[in-house]
N, C-alpha and C. Protein backbone atom coordinates (compact mmCIF):
# COMPACT_ATOMS: atom_id res chain seq x y z
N UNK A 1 -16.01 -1.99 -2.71
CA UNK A 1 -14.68 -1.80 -2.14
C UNK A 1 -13.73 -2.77 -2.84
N UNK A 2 -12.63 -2.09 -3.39
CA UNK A 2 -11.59 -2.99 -4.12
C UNK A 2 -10.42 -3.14 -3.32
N UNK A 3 -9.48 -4.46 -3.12
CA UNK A 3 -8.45 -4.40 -2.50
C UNK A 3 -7.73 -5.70 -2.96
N UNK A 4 -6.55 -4.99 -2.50
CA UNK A 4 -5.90 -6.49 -3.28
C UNK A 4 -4.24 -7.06 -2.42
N UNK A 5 -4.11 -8.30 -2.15
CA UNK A 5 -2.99 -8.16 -1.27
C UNK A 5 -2.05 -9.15 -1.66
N UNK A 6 -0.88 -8.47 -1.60
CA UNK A 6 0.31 -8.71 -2.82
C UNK A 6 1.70 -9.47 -1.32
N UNK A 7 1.46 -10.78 -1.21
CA UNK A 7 2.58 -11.39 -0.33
C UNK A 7 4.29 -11.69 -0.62
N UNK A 8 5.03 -11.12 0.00
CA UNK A 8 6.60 -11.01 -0.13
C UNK A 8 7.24 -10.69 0.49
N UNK A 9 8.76 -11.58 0.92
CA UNK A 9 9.24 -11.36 2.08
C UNK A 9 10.52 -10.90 1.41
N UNK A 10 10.39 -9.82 0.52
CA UNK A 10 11.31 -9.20 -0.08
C UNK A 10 12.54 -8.07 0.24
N UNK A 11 12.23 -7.44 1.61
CA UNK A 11 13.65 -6.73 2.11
C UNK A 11 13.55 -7.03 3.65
N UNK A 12 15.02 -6.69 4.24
CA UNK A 12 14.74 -6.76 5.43
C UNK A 12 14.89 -5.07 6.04
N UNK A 13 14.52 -4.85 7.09
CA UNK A 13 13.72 -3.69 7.09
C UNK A 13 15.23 -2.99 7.44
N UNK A 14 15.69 -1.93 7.56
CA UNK A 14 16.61 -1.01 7.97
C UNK A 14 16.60 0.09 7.96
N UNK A 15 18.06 1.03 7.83
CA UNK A 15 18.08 2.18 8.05
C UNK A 15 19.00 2.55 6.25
N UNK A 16 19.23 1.77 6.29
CA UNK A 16 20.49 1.81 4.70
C UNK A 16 19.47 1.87 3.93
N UNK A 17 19.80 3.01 3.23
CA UNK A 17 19.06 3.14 1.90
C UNK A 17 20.13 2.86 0.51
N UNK A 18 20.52 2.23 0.66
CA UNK A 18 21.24 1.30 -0.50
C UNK A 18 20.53 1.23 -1.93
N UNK A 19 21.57 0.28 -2.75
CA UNK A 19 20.43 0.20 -3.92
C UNK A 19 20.49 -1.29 -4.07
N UNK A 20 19.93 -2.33 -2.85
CA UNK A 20 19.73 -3.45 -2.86
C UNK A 20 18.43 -3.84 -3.80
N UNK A 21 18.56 -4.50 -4.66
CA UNK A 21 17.47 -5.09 -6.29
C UNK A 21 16.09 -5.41 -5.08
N UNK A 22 16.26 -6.64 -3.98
CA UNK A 22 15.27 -6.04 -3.61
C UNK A 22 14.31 -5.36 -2.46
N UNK A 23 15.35 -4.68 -1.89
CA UNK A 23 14.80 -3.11 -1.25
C UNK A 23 13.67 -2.15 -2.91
N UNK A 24 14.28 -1.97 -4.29
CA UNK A 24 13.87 -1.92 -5.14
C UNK A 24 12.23 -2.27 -5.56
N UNK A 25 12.33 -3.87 -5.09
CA UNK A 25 11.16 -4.57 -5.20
C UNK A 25 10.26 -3.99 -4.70
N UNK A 26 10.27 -4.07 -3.57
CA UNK A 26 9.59 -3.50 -2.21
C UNK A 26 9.07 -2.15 -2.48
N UNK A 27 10.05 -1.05 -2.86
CA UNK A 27 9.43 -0.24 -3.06
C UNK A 27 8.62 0.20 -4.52
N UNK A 28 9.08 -0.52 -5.30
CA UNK A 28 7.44 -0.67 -5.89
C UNK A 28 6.50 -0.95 -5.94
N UNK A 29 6.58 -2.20 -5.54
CA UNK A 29 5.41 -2.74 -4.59
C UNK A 29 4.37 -1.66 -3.99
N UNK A 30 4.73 -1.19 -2.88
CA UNK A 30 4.23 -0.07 -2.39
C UNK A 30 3.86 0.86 -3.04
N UNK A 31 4.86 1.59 -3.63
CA UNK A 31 4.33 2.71 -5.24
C UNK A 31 2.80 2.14 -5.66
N UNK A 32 3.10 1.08 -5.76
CA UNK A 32 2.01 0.03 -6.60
C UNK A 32 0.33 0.20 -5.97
N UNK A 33 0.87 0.11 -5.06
CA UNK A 33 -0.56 -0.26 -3.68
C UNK A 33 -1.05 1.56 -3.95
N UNK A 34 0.02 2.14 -3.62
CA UNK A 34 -0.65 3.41 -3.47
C UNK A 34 -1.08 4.34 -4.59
N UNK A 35 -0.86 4.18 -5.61
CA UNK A 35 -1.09 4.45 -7.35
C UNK A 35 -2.52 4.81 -7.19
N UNK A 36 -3.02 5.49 -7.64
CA UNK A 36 -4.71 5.78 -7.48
C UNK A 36 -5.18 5.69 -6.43
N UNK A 37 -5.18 5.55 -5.17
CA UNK A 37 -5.51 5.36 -3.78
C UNK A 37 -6.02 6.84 -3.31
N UNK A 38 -7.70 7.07 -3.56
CA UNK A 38 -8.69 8.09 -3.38
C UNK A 38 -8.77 7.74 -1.79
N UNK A 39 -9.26 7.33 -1.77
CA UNK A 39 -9.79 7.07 0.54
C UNK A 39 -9.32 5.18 0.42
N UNK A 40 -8.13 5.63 1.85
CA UNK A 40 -8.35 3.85 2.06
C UNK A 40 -7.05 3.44 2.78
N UNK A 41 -6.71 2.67 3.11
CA UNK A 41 -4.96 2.67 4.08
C UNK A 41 -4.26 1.42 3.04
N UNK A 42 -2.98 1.74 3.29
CA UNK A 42 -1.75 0.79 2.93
C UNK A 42 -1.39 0.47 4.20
N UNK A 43 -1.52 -1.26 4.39
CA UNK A 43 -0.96 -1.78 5.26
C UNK A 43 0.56 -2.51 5.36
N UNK A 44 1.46 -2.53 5.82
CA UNK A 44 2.57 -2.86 5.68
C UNK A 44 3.38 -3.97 6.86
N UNK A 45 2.71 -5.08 6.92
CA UNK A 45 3.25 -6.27 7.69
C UNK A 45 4.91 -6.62 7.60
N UNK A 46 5.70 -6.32 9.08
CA UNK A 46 6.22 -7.10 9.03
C UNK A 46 6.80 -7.70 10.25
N UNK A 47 7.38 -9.46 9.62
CA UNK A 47 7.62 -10.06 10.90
C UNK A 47 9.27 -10.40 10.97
N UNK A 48 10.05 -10.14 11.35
CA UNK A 48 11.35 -10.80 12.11
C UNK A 48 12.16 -9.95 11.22
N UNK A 49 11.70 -8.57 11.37
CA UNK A 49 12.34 -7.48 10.41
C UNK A 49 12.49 -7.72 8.63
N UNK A 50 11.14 -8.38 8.71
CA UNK A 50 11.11 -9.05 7.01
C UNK A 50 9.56 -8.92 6.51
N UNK A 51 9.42 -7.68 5.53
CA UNK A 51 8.46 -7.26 5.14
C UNK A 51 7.60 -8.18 4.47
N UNK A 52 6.70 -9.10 5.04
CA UNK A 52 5.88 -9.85 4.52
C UNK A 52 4.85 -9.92 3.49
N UNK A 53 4.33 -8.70 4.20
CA UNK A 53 2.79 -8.14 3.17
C UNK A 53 2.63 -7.34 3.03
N UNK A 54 2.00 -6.73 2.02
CA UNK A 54 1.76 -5.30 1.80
C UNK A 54 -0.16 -4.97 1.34
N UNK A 55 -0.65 -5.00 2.23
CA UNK A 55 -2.33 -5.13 1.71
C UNK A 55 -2.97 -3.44 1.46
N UNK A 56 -3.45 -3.74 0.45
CA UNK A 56 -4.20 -2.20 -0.01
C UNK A 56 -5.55 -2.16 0.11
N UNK A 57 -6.40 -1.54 1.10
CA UNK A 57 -7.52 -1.43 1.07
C UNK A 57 -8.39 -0.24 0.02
N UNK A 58 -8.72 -0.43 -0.47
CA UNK A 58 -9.47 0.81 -0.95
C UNK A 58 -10.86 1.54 -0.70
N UNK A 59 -11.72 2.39 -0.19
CA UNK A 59 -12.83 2.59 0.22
C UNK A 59 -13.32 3.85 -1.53
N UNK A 60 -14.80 3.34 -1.07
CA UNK A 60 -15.45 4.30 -2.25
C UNK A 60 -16.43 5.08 -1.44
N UNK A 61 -16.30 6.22 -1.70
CA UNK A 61 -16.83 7.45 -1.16
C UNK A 61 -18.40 7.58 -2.01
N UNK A 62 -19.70 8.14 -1.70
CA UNK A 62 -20.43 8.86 -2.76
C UNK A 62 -20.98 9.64 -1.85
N UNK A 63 -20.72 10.81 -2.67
CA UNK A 63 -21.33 11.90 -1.77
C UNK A 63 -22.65 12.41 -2.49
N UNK A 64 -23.35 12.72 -1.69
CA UNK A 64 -24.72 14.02 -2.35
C UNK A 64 -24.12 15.26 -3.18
N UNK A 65 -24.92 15.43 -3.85
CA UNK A 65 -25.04 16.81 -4.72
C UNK A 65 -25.83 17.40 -4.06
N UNK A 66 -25.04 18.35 -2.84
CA UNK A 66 -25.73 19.27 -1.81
C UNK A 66 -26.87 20.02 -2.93
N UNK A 67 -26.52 20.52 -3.83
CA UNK A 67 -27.25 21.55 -4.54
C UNK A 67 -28.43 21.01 -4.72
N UNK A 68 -28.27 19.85 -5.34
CA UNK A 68 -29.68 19.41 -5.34
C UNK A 68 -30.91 19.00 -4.39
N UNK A 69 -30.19 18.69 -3.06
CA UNK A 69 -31.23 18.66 -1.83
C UNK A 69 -31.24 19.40 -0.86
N UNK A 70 -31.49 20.65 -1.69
CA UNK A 70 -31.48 21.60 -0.60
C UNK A 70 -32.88 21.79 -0.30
């Protein structure tokens, strides 16, 4: 299991979708976390309306080759 958690108290949370540099941040950030993300959650902390953390869990799946145990 790979994960990785990226700390920043980079926008404050709202309703304005503006083009504040870093509201910007933030949402790459996120882009970021979720980029290849097969099975697994994006967590998105925040405290005093100030997006703190952004943690990416990732899970690895392996499945059977039904065909073969049948």
């Amino acid at each position: 299991m790979a994960s990785f958690s990226e700390k920043s108290s980079v926008s404050r949370v709202s309703n304005d979708s503006g083009s504040d540099p870093m509201t910007t941040e933030l949402e790459q950030t996120i882009l970021r976390a979720l980029r290849g993300l097969r099975f697994g959650q994006i967590t998105i902390n925040v405290q005093e309306g100030r997006v703190t953390q952004v943690d990416r869990s990732e899970h690895t799946r392996h499945f059977r080759d039904r065909l073969t145990h049948q």
